[in-house]
Protein backbone atom coordinates (compact mmCIF):
# COMPACT_ATOMS: atom_id res chain seq x y z
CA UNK A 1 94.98 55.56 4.89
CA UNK A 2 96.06 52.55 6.82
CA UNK A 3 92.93 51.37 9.10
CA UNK A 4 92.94 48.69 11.72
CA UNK A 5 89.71 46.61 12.05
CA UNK A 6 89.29 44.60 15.02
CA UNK A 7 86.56 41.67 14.95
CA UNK A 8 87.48 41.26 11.41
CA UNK A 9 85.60 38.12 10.89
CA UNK A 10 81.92 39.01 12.66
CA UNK A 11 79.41 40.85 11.01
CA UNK A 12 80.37 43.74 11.25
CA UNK A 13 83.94 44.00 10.89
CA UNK A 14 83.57 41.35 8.27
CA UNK A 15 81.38 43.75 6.25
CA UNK A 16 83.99 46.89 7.09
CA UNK A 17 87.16 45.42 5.76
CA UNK A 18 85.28 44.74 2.41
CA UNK A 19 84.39 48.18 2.24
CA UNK A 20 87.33 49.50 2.97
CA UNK A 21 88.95 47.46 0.89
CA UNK A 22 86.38 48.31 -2.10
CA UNK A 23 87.21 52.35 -1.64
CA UNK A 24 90.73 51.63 -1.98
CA UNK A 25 92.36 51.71 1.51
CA UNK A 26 94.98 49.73 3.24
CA UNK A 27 93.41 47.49 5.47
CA UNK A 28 95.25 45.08 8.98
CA UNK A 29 93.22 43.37 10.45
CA UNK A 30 93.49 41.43 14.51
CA UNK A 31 92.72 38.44 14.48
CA UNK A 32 92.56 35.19 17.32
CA UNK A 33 94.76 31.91 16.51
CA UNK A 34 92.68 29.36 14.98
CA UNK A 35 89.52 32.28 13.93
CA UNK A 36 87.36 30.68 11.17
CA UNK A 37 89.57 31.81 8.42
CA UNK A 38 86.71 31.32 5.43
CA UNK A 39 85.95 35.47 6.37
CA UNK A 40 88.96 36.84 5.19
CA UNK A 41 89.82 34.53 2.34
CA UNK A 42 90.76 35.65 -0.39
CA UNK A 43 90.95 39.57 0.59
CA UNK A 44 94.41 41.76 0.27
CA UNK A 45 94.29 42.49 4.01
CA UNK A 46 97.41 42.41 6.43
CA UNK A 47 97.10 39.73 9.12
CA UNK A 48 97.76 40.68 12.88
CA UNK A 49 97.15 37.60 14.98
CA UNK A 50 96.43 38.59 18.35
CA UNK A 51 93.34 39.17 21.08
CA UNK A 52 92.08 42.25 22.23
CA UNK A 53 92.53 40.80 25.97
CA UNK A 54 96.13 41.10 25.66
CA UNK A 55 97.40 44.78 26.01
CA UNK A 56 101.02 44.23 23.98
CA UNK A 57 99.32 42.04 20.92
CA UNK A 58 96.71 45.03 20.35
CA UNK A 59 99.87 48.23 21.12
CA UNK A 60 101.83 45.97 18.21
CA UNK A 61 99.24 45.64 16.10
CA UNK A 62 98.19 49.34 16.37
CA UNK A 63 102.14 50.54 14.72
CA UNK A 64 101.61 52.59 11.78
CA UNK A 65 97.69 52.60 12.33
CA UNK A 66 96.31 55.99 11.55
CA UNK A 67 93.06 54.68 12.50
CA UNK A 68 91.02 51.79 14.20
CA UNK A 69 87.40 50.83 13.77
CA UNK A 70 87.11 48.40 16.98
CA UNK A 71 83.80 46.36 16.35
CA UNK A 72 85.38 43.32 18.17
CA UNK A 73 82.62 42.14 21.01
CA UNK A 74 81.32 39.31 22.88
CA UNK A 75 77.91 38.83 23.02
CA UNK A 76 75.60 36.98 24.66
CA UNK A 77 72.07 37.71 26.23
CA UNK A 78 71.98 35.96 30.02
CA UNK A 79 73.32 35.54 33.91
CA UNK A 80 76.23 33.92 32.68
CA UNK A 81 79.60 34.43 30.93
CA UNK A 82 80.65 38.29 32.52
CA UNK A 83 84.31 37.69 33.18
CA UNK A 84 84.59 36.95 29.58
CA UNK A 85 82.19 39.47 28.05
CA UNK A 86 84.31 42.16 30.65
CA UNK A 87 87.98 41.00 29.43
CA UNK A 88 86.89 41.41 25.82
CA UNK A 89 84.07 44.47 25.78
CA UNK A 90 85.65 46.65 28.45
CA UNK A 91 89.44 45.26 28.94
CA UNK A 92 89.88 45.00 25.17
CA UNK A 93 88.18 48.50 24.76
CA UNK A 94 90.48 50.23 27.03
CA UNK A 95 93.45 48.55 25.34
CA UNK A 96 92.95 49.76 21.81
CA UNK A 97 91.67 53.01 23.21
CA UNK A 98 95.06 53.48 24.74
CA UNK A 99 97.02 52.04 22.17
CA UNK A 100 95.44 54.63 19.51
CA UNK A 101 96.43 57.13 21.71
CA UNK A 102 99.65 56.34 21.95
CA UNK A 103 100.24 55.71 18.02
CA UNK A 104 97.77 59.20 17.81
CA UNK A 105 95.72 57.00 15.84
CA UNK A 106 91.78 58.12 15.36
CA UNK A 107 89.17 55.79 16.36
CA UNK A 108 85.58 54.82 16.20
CA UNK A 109 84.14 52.38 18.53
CA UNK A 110 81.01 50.45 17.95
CA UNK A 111 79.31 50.18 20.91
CA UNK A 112 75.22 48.96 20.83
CA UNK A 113 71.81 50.32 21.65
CA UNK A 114 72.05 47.96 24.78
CA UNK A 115 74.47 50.55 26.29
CA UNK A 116 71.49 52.66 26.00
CA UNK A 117 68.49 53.71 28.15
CA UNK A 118 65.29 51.73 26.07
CA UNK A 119 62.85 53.07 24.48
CA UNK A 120 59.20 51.97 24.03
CA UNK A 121 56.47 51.55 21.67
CA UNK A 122 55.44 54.68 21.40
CA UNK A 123 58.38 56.67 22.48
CA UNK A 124 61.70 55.16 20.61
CA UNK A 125 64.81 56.36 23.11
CA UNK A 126 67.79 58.06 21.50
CA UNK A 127 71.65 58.71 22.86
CA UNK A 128 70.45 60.95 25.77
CA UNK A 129 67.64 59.22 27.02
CA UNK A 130 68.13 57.68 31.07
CA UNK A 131 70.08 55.34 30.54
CA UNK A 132 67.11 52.34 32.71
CA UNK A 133 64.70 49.89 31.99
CA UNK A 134 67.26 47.55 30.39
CA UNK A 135 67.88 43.98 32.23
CA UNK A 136 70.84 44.03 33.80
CA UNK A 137 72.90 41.05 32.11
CA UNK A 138 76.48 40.63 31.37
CA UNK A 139 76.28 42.15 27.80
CA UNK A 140 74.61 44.97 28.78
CA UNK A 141 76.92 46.05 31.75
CA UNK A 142 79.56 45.92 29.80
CA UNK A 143 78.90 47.37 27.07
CA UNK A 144 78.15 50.22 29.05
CA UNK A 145 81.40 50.10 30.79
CA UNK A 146 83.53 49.70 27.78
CA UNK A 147 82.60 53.37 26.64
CA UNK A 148 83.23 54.56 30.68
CA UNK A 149 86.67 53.31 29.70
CA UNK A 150 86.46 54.46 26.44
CA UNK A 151 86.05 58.14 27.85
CA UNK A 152 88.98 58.26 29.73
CA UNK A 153 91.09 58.19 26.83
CA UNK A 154 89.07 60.41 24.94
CA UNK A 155 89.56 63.04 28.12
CA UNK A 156 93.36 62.72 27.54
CA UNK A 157 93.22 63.91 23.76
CA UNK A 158 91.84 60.60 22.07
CA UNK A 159 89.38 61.21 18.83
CA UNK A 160 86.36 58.62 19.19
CA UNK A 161 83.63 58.80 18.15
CA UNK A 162 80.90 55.72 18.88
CA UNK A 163 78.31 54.03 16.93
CA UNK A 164 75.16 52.26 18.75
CA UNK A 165 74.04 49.92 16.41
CA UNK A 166 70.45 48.38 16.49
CA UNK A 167 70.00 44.70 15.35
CA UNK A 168 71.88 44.15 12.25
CA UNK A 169 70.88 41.66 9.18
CA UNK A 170 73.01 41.38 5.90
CA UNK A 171 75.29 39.50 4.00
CA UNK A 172 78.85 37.96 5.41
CA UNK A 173 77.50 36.40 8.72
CA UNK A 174 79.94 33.93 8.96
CA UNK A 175 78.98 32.91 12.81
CA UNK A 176 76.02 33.46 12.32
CA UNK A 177 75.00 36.29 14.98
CA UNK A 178 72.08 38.11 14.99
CA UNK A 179 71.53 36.22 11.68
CA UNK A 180 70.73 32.95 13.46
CA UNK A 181 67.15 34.38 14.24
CA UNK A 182 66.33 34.68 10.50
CA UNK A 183 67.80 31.42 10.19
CA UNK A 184 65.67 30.09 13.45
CA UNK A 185 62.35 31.72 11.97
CA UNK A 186 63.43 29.54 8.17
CA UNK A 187 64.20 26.23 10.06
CA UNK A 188 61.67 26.05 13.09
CA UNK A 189 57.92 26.64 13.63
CA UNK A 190 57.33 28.94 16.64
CA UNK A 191 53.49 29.96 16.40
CA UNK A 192 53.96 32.77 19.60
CA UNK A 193 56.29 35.67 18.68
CA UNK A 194 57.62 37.39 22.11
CA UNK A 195 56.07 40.60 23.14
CA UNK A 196 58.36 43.10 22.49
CA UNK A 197 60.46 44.32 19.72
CA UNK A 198 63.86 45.71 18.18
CA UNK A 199 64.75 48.31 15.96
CA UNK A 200 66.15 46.30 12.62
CA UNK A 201 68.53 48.12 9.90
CA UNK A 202 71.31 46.81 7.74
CA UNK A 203 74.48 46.19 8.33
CA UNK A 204 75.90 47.91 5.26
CA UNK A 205 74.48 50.90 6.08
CA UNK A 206 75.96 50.21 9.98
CA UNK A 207 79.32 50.33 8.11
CA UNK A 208 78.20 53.09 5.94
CA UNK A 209 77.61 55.28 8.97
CA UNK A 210 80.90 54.41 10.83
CA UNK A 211 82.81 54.95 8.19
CA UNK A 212 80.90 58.67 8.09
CA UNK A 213 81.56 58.93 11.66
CA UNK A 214 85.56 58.31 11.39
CA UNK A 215 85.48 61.59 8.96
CA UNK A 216 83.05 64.25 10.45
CA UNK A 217 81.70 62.54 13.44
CA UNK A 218 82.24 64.35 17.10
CA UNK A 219 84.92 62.57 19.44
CA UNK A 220 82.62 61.27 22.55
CA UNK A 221 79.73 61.73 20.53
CA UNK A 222 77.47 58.78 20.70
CA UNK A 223 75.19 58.10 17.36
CA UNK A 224 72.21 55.56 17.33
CA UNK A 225 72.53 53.51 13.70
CA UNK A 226 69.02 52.19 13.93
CA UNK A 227 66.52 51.30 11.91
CA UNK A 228 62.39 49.76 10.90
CA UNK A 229 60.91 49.78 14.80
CA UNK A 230 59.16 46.67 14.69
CA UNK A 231 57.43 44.09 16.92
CA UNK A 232 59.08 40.91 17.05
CA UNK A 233 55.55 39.14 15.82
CA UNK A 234 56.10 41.62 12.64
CA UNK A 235 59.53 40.89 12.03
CA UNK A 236 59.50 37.27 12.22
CA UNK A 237 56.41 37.29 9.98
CA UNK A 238 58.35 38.83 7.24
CA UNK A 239 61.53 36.87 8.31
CA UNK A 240 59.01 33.93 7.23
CA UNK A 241 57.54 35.49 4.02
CA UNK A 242 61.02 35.74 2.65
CA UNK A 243 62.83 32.18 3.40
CA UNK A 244 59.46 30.36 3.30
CA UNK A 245 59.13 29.73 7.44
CA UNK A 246 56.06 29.10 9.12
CA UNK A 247 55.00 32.77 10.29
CA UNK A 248 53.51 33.33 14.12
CA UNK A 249 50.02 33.44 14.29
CA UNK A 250 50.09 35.24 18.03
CA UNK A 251 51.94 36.83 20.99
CA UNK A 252 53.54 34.78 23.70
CA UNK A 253 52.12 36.59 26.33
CA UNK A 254 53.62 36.59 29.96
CA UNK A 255 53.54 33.48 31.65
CA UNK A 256 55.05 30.99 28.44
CA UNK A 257 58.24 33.13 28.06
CA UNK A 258 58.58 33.04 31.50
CA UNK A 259 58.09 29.06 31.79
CA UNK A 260 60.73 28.82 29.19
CA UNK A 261 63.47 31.22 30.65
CA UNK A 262 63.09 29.28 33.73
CA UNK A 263 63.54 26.20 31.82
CA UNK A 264 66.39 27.66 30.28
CA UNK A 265 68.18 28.38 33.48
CA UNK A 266 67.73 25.27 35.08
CA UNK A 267 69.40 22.95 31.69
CA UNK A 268 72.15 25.62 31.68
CA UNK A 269 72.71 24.78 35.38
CA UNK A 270 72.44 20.98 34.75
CA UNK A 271 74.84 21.57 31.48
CA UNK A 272 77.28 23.44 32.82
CA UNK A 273 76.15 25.77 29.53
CA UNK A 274 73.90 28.35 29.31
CA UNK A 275 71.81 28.27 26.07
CA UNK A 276 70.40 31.34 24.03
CA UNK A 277 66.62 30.95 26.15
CA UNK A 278 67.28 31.98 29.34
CA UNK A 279 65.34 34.09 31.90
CA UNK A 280 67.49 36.93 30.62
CA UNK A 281 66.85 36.76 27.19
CA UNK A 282 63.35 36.15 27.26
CA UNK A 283 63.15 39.05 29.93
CA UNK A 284 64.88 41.46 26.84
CA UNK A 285 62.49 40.04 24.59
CA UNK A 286 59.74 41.39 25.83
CA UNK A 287 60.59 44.83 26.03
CA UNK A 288 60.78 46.96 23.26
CA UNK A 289 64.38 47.80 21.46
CA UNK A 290 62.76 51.37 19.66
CA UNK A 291 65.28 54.05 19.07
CA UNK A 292 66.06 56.76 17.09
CA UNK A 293 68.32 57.69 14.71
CA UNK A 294 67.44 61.25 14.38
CA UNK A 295 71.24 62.41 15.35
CA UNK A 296 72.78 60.41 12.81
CA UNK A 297 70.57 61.09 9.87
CA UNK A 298 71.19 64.85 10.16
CA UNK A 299 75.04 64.37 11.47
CA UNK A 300 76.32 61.49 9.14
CA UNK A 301 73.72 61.70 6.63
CA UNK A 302 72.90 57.66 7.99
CA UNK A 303 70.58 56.40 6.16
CA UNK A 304 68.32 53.27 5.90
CA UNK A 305 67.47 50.69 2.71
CA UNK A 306 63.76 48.91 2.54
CA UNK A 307 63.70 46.25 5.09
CA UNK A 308 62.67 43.83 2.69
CA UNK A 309 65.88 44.58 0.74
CA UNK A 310 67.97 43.57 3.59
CA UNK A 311 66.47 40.39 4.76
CA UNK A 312 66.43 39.05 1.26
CA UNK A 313 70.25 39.84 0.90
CA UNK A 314 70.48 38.40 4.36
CA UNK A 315 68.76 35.14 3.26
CA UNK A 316 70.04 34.88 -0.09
CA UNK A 317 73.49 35.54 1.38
CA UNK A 318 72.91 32.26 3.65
CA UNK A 319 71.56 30.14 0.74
CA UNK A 320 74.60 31.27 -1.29
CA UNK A 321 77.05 30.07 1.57
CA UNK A 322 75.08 26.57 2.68
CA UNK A 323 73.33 27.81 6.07
């Protein structure tokens, strides 16, 4: 089989094309002009360059496809950057959803839990819960909008299945994404852990489960790939215990978050740049990520390896690579 990967070189398409390529299929990848090229080098992959924003580079690329595994994204947690978080997550969506149409391709789109209702401590959400509760940023909207447009091929005969992924950690974070909060947690003391939490789970067995979902998953079926519900002041302490950081000794609390998000929003005003603490960020990370992945467990077998596995392949992974 012949499979197109989009976002090749994050962490998760990164991780796909090397397990494609390890089960022995053909594997084209889309790629940007001038995309770090240390992700793919090295790997017996066919080279499409291209971006998902324009309709004819992603229809050319799609020739011969019998299937596409679009995990290209844009993310980023705050008021700013929509236009370009729309053109790629729902514009670039709707353009390999109707280019795998049109070359009858199949398709699996990896979507997130933020297109999702949340959940809370006690109660994790799952793929039908009301979809409220989450802030209403960029990434957010439009990830939710991407599988709107996503739909409307799917109505006209398209097979698509889609993934919501929790927050990933493993091996081949060449950005780094989510990665960058182990890496913040080895490199900088912060003694107050925000209130809320996430539901953490490898990225392998991410991969694991869309690959699962391409061959028995339901088309417009959405399925949670989740993981360990955890507090952030849990997670970061084993974050520390693994590279050697300086673990939290408390919550944040309210009012210090809120100080800093403020902060945030005024230097990203002065900059011309908003920065990772913002009001909108600290606003998600408070509330807590908790979901479910009852529905893929018994559909696509999904299954989850000991945390502690994947943040020390995470962290050995960066050590390995000179983060």
């Amino acid at each position: 089989m012949t499979i197109l990967v989009t976002g090749a070189t994050g962490l998760v398409g990164n991780n796909l094309v090397r397990m494609l390529l390890e089960r022995g299929d053909a594997v084209r990848v889309l790629v940007r002009e001038g995309s770090d090229p240390r992700p793919l080098e090295g790997l017996e992959v066919e080279l499409r360059h291209g971006d998902i924003r324009d309709e004819s580079a992603v229809l050319r690329a799609m020739d011969g496809i019998e299937a596409v595994l679009h995990a290209a994204g844009h993310v980023h947690i705050g008021w700013t950057g929509t236009e370009m978080q729309r053109a790629i997550n729902v514009d670039g969506t709707r353009h390999v959803a109707v280019a795998a149409l049109a070359a009858d391709a199949q398709m699996v789109h990896v979507s997130s839990v933020d297109a999702l209702g949340i959940g809370a401590k006690e109660q994790p959400a799952d793929e039908e819960s009301p979809v409220q509760g989450k802030v209403p940023c960029g990434y957010v909207l439009t990830k939710r909008d991407a599988e709107v447009v996503l739909q409307e091929s799917i109505a006209q005969g398209l097979f698509a299945p889609i993934v919501n992924p929790g927050f990933m950690l493993g091996p081949w974070d060449w950005k780094p994404s989510s990665g960058r909060m182990l890496l913040a947690v080895a490199k900088t003391f912060t003694p107050l852990a925000p209130d809320g939490g996430c539901s953490v789970c490898d990225v392998r067995d991410v991969c694991r489960g869309i690959l699962t979902a391409l061959e028995r998953g339901q088309s417009g079926r959405r399925y949670v790939l989740a993981g360990e519900n955890l507090s952030f002041f849990e997670f970061w302490q084993q974050l520390a215990k693994r590279s050697g950081g300086s673990p939290p000794f408390g919550h944040a609390g309210k009012l210090l978050p809120w100080i800093a998000g403020r902060m945030g929003d005024l230097m990203g005003k002065l900059s011309g740049k908003e920065g990772d603490v913002n009001s909108a960020s600290v606003q998600v990370s408070n509330q807590f990520h908790f979901y479910s992945s009852t529905r893929a467990q018994q559909e696509l077998d999904y299954q989850n390896r000991p945390l502690e596995e994947t943040i020390r392949d995470a962290w050995e992974w960066f050590q390995d690579h000179g983060y």
